[in-house]
PDB file of N, CA and C in Angstrom:
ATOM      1  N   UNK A   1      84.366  89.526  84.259  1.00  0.00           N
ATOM      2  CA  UNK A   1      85.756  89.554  84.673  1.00  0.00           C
ATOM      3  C   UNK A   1      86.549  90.355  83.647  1.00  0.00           C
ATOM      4  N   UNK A   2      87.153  90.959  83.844  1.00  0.00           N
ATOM      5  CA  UNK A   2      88.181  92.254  83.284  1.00  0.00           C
ATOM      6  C   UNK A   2      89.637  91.312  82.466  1.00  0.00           C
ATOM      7  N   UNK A   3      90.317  91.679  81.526  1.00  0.00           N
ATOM      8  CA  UNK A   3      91.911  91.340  82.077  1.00  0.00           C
ATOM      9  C   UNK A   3      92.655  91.727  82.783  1.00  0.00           C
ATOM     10  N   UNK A   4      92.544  92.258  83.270  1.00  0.00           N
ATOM     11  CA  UNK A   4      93.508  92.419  84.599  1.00  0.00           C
ATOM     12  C   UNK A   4      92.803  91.228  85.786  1.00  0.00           C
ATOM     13  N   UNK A   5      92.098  91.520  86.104  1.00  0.00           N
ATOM     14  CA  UNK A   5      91.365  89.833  87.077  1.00  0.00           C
ATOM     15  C   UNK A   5      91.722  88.542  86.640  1.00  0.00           C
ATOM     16  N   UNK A   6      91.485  88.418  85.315  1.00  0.00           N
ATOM     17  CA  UNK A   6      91.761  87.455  84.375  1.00  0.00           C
ATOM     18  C   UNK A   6      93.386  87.266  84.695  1.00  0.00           C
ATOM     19  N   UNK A   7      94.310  88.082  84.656  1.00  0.00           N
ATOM     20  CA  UNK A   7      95.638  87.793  84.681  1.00  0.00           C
ATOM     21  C   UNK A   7      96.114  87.498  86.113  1.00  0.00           C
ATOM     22  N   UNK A   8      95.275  87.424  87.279  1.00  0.00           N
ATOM     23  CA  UNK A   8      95.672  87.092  88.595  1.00  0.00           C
ATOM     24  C   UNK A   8      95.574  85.974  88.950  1.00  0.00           C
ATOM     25  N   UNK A   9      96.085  85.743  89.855  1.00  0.00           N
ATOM     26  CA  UNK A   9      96.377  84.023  90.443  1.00  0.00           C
ATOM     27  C   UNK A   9      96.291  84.577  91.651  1.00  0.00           C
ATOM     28  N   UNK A  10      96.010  83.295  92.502  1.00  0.00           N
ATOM     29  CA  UNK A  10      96.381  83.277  94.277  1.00  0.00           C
ATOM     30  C   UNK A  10      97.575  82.957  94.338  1.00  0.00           C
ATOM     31  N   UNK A  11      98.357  83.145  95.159  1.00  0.00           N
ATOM     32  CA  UNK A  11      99.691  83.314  95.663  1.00  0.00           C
ATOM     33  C   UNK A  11      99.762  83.537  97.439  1.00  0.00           C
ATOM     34  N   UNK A  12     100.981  83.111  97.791  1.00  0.00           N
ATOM     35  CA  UNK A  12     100.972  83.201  99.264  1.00  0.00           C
ATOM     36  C   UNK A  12     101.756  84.554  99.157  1.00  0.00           C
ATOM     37  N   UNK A  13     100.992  85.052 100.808  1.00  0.00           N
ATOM     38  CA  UNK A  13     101.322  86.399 100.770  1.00  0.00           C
ATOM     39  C   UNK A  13     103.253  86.976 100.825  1.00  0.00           C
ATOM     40  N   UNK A  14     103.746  87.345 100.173  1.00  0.00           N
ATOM     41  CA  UNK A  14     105.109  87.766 100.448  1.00  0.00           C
ATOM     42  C   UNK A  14     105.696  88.590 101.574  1.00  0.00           C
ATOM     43  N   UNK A  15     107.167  88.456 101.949  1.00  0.00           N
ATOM     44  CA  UNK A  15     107.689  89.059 103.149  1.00  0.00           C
ATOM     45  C   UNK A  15     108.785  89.500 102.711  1.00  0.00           C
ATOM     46  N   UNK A  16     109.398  90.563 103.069  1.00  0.00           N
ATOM     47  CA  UNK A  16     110.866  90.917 103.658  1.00  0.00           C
ATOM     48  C   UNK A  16     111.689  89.834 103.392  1.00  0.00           C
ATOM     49  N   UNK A  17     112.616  89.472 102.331  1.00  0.00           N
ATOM     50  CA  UNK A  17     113.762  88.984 102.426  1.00  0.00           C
ATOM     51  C   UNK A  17     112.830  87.302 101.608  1.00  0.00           C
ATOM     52  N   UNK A  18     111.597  87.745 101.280  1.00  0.00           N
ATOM     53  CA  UNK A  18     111.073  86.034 100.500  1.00  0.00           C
ATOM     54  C   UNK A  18     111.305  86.100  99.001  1.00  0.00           C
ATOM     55  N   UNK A  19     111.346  85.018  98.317  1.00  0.00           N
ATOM     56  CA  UNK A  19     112.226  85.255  96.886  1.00  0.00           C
ATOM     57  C   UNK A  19     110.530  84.722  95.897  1.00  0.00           C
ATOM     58  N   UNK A  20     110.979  85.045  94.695  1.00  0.00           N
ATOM     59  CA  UNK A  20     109.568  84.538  93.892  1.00  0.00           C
ATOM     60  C   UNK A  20     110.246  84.335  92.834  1.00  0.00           C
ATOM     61  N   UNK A  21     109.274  83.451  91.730  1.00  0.00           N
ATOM     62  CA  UNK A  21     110.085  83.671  89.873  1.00  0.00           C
ATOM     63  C   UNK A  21     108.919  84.580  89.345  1.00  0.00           C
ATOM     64  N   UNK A  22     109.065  85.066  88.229  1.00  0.00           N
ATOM     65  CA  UNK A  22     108.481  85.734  87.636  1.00  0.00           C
ATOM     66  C   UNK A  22     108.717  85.265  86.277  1.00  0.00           C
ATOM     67  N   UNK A  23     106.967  84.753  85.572  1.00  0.00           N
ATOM     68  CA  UNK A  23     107.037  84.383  84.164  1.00  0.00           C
ATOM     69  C   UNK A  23     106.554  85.379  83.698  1.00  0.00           C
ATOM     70  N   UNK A  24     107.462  85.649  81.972  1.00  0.00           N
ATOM     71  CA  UNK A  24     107.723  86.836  81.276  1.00  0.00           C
ATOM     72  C   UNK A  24     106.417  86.601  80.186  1.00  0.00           C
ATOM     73  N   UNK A  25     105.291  87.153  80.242  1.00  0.00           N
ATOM     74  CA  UNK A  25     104.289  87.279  79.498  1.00  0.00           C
ATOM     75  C   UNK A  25     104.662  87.768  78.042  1.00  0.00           C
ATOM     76  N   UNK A  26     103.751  87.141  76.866  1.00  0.00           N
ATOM     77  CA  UNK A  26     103.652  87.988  75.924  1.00  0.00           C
ATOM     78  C   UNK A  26     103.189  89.312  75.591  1.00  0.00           C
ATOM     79  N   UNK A  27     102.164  89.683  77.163  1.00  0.00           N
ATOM     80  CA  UNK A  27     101.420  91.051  77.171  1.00  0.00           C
ATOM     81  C   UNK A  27     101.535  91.275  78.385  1.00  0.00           C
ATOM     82  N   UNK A  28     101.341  92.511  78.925  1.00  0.00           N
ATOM     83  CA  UNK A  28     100.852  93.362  79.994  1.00  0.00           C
ATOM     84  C   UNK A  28      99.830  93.851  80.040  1.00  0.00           C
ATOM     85  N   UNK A  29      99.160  94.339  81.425  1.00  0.00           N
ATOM     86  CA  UNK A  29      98.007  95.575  81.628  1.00  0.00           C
ATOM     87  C   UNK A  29      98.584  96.648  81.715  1.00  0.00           C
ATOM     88  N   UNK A  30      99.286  98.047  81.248  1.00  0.00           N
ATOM     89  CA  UNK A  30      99.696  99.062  81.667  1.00  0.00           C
ATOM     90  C   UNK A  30      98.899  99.422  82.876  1.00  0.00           C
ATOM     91  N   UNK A  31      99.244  99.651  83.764  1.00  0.00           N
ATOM     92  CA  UNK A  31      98.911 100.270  85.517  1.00  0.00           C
ATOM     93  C   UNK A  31      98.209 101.289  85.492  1.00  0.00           C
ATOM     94  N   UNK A  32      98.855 102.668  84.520  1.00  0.00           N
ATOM     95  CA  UNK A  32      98.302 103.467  83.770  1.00  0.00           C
ATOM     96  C   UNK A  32      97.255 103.687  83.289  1.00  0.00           C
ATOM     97  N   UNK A  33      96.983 102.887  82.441  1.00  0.00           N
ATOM     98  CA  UNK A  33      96.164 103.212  80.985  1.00  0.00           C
ATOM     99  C   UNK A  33      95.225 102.236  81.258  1.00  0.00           C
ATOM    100  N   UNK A  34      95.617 100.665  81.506  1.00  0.00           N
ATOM    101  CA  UNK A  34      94.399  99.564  81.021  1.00  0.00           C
ATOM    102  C   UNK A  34      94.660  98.910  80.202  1.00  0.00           C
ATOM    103  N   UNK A  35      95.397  99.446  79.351  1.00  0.00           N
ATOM    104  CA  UNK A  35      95.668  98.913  77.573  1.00  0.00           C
ATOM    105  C   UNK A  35      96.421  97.386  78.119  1.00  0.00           C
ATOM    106  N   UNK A  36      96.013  96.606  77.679  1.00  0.00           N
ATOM    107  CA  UNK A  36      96.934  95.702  76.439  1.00  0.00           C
ATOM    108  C   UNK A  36      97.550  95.707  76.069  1.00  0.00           C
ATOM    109  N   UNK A  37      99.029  95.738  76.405  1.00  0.00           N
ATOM    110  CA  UNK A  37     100.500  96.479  75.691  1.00  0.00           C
ATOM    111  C   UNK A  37     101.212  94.792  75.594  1.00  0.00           C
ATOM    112  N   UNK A  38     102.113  94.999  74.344  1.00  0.00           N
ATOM    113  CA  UNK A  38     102.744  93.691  74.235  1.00  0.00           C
ATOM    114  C   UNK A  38     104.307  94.124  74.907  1.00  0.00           C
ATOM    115  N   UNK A  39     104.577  92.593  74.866  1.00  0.00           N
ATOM    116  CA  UNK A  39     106.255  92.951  76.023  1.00  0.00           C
ATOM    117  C   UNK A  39     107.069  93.220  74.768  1.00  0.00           C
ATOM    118  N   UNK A  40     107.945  94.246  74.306  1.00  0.00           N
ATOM    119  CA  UNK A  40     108.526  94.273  73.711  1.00  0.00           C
ATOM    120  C   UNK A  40     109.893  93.985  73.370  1.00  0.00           C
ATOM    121  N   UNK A  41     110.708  93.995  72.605  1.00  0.00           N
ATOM    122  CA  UNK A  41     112.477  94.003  72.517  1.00  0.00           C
ATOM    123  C   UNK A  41     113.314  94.956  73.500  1.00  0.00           C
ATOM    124  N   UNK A  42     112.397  95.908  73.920  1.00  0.00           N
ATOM    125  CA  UNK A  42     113.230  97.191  74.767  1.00  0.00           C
ATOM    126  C   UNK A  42     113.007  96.757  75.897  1.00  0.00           C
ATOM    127  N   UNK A  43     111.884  96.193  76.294  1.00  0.00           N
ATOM    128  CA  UNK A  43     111.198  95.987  77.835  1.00  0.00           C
ATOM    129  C   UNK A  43     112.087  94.468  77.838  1.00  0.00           C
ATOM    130  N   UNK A  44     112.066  93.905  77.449  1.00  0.00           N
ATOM    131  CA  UNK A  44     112.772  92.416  77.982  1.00  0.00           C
ATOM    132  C   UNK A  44     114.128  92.757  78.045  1.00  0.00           C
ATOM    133  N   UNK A  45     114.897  93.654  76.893  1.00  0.00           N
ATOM    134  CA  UNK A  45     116.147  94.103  77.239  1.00  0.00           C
ATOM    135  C   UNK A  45     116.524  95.072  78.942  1.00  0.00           C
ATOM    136  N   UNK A  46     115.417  95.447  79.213  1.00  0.00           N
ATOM    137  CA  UNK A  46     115.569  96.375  80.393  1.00  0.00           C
ATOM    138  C   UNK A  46     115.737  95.128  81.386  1.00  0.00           C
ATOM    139  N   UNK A  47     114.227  94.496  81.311  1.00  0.00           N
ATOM    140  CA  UNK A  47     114.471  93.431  82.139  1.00  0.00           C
ATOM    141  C   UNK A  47     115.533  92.419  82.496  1.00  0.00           C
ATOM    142  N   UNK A  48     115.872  91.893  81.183  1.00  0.00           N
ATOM    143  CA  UNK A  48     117.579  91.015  81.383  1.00  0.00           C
ATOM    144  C   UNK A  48     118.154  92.485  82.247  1.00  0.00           C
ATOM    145  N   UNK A  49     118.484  93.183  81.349  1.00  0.00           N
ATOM    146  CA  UNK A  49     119.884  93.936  81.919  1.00  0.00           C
ATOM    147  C   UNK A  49     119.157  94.484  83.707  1.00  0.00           C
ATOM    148  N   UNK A  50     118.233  94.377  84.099  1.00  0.00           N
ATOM    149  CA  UNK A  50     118.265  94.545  85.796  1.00  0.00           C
ATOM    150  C   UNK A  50     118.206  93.313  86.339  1.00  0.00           C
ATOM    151  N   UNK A  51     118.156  92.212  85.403  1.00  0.00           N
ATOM    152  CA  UNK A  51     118.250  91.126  85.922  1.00  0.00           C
ATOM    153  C   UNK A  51     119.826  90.214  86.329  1.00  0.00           C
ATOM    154  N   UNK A  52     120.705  91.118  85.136  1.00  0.00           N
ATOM    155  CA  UNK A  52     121.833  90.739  85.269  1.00  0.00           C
ATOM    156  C   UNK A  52     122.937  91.750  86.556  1.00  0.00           C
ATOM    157  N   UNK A  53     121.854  92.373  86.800  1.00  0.00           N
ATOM    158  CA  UNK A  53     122.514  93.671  87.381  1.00  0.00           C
ATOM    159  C   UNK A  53     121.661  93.422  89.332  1.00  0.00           C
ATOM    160  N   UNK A  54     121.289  92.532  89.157  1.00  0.00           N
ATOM    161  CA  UNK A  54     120.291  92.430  90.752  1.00  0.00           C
ATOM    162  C   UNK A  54     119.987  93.960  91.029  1.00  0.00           C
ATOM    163  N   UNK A  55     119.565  94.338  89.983  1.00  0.00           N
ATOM    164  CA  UNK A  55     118.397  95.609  90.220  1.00  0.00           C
ATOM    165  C   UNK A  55     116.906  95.268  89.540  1.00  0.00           C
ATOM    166  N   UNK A  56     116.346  94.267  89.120  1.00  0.00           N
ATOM    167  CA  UNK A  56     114.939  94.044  88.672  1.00  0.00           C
ATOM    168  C   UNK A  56     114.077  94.834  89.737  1.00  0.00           C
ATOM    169  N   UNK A  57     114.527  94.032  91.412  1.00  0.00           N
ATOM    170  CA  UNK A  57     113.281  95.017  92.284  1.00  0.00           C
ATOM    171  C   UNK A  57     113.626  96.066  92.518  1.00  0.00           C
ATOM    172  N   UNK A  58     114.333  96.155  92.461  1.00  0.00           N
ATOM    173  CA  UNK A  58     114.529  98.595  92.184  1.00  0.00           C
ATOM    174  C   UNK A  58     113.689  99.119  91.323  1.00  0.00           C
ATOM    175  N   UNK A  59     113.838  98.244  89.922  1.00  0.00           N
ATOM    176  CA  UNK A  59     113.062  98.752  88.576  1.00  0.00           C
ATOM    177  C   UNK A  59     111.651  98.365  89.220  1.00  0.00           C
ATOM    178  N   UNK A  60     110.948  97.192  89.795  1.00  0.00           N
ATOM    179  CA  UNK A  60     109.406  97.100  89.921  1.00  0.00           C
ATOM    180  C   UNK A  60     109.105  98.176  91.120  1.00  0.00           C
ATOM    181  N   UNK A  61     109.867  98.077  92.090  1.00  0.00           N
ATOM    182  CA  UNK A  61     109.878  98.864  93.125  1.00  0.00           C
ATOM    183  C   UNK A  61     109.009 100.852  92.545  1.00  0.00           C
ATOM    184  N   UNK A  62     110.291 100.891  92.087  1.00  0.00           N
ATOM    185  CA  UNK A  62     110.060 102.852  91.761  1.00  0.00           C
ATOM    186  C   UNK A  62     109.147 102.704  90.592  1.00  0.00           C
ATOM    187  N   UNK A  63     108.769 101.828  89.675  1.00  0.00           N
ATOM    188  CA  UNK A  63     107.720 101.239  88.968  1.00  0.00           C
ATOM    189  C   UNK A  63     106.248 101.807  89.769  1.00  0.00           C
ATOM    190  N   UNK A  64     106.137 100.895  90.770  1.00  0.00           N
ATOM    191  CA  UNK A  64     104.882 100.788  91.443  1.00  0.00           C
ATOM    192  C   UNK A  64     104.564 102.424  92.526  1.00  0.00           C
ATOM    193  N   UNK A  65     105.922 103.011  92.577  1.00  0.00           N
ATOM    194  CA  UNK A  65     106.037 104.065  93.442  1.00  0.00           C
ATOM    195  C   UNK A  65     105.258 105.337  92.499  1.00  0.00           C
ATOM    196  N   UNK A  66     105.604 105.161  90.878  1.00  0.00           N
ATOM    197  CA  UNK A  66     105.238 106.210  89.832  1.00  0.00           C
ATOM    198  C   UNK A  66     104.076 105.599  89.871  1.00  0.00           C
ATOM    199  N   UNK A  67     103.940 104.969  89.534  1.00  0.00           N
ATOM    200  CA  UNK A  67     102.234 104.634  89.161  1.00  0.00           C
ATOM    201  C   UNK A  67     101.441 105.441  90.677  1.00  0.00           C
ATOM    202  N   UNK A  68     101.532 105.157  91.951  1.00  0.00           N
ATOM    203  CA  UNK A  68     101.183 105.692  93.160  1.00  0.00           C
ATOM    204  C   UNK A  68     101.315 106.923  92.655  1.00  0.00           C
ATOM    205  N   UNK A  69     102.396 107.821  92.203  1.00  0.00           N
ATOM    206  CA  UNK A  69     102.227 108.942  92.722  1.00  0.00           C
ATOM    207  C   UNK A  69     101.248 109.398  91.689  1.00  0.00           C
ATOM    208  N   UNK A  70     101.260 109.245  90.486  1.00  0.00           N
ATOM    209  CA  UNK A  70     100.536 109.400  89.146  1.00  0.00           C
ATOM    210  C   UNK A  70      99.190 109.366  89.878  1.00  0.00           C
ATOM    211  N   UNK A  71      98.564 108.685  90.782  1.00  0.00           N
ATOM    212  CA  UNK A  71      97.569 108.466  90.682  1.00  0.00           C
ATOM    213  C   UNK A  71      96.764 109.153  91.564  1.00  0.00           C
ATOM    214  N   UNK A  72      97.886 109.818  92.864  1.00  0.00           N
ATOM    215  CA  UNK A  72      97.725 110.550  93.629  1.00  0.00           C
ATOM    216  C   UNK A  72      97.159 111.998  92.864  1.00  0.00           C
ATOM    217  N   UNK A  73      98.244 112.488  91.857  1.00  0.00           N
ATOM    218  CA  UNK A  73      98.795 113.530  90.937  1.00  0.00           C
ATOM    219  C   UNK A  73      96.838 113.240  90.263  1.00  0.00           C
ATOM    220  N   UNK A  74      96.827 112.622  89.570  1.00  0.00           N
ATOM    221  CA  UNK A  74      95.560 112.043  88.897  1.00  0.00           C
ATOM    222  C   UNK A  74      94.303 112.648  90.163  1.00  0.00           C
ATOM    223  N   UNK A  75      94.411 111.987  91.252  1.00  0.00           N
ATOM    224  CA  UNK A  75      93.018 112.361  91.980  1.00  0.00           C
ATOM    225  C   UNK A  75      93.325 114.108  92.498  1.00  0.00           C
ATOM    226  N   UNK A  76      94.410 114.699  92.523  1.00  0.00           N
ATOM    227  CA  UNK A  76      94.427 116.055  92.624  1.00  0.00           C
ATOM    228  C   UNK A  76      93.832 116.779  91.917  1.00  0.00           C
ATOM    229  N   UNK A  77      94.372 116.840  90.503  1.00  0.00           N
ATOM    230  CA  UNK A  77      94.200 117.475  88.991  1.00  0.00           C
ATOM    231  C   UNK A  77      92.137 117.333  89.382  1.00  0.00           C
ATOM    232  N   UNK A  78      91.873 115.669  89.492  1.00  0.00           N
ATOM    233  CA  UNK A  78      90.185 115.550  89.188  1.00  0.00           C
ATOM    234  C   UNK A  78      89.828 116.698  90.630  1.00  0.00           C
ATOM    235  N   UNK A  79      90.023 116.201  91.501  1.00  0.00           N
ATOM    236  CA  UNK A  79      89.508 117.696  92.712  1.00  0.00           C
ATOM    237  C   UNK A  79      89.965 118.951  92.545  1.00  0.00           C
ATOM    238  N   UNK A  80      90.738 119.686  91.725  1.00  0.00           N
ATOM    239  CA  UNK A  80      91.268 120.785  91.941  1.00  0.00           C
ATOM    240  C   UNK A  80      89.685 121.338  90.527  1.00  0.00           C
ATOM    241  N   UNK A  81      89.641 120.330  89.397  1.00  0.00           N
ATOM    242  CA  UNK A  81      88.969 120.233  88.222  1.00  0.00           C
ATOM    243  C   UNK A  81      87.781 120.524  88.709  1.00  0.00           C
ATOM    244  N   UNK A  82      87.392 119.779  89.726  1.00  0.00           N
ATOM    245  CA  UNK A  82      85.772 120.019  90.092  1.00  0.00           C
ATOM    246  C   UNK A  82      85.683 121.440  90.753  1.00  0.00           C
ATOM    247  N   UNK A  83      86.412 121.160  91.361  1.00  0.00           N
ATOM    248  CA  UNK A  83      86.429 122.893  92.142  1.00  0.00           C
ATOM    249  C   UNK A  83      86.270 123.876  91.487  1.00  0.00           C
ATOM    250  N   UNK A  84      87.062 123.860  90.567  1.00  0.00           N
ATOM    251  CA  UNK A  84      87.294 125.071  89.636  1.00  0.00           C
ATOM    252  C   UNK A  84      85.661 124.724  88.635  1.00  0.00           C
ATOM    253  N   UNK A  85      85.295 123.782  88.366  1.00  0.00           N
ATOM    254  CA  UNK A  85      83.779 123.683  87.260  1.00  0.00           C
ATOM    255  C   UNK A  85      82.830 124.169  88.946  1.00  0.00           C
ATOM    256  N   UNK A  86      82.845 123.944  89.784  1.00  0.00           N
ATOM    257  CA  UNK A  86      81.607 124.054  90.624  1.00  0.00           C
ATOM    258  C   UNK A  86      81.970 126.023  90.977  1.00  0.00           C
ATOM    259  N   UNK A  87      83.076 126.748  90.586  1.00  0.00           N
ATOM    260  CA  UNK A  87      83.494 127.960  91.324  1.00  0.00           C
ATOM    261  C   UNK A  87      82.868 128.623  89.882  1.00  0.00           C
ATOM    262  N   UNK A  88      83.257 127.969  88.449  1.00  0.00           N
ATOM    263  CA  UNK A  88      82.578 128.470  87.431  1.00  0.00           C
ATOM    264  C   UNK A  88      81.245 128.546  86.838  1.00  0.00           C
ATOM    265  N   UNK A  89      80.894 127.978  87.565  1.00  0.00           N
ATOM    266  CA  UNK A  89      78.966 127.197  87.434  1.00  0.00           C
ATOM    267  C   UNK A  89      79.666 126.376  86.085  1.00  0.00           C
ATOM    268  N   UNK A  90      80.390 125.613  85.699  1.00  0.00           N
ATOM    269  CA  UNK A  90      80.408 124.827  84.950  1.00  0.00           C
ATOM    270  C   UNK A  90      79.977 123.632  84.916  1.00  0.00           C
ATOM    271  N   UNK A  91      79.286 122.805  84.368  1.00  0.00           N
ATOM    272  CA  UNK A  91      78.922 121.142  84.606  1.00  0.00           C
ATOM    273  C   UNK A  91      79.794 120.036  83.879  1.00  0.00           C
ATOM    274  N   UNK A  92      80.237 119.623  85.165  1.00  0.00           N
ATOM    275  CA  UNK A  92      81.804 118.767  84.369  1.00  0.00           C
ATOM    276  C   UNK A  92      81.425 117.941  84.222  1.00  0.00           C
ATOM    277  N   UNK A  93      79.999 117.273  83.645  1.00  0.00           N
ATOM    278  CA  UNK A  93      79.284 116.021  83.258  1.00  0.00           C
ATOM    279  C   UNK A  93      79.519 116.414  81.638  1.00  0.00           C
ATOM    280  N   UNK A  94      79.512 117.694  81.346  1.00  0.00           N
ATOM    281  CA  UNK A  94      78.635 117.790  79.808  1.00  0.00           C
ATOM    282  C   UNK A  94      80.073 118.093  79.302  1.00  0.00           C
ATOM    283  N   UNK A  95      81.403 118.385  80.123  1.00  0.00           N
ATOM    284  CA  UNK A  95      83.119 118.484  79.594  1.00  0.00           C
ATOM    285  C   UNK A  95      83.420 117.452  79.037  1.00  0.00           C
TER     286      UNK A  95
END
């Protein structure tokens, strides 16, 4: 089991207009990376202040939208990469 598995729970599935709490961890998985990142003074300040502002799900929202596109962006770059090693006789095992 991974941490990220490790950090999941079952939960009932959410809807349109259903409310949840959210407990504020000492760490994260970056979405990104994988890493282990701790919650910091800047990140809890962001958080209060969209919390005081009823923008938190805007911030997770376009959150989860970058990570998507990143990852889209991510599987392009790797196919455009192979293309270009298979057009060069390059072997992108030994890159």
């Amino acid at each position: 089991m991974n941490d990220r598995e490790s950090m999941k729970r079952s939960v009932r599935t959410k809807g349109i207009g259903d409310t949840t709490s959210v407990t504020i961890p000492a760490q994260y998985v970056d979405c990104i990376t994988g890493e282990i990142k701790p919650v910091t003074p800047e990140i809890l300040h962001k958080v209060n202040s969209a919390l005081s502002q009823r923008e938190l799900v805007h911030l997770v929202f376009t959150g989860i939208a970058a990570v998507d596109s990143l990852g889209m962006i991510k599987s392009s770059f790797n196919e455009i990469q192979t293309s270009l090693n298979e057009l060069m006789g390059w072997n992108s095992k030994a890159m």
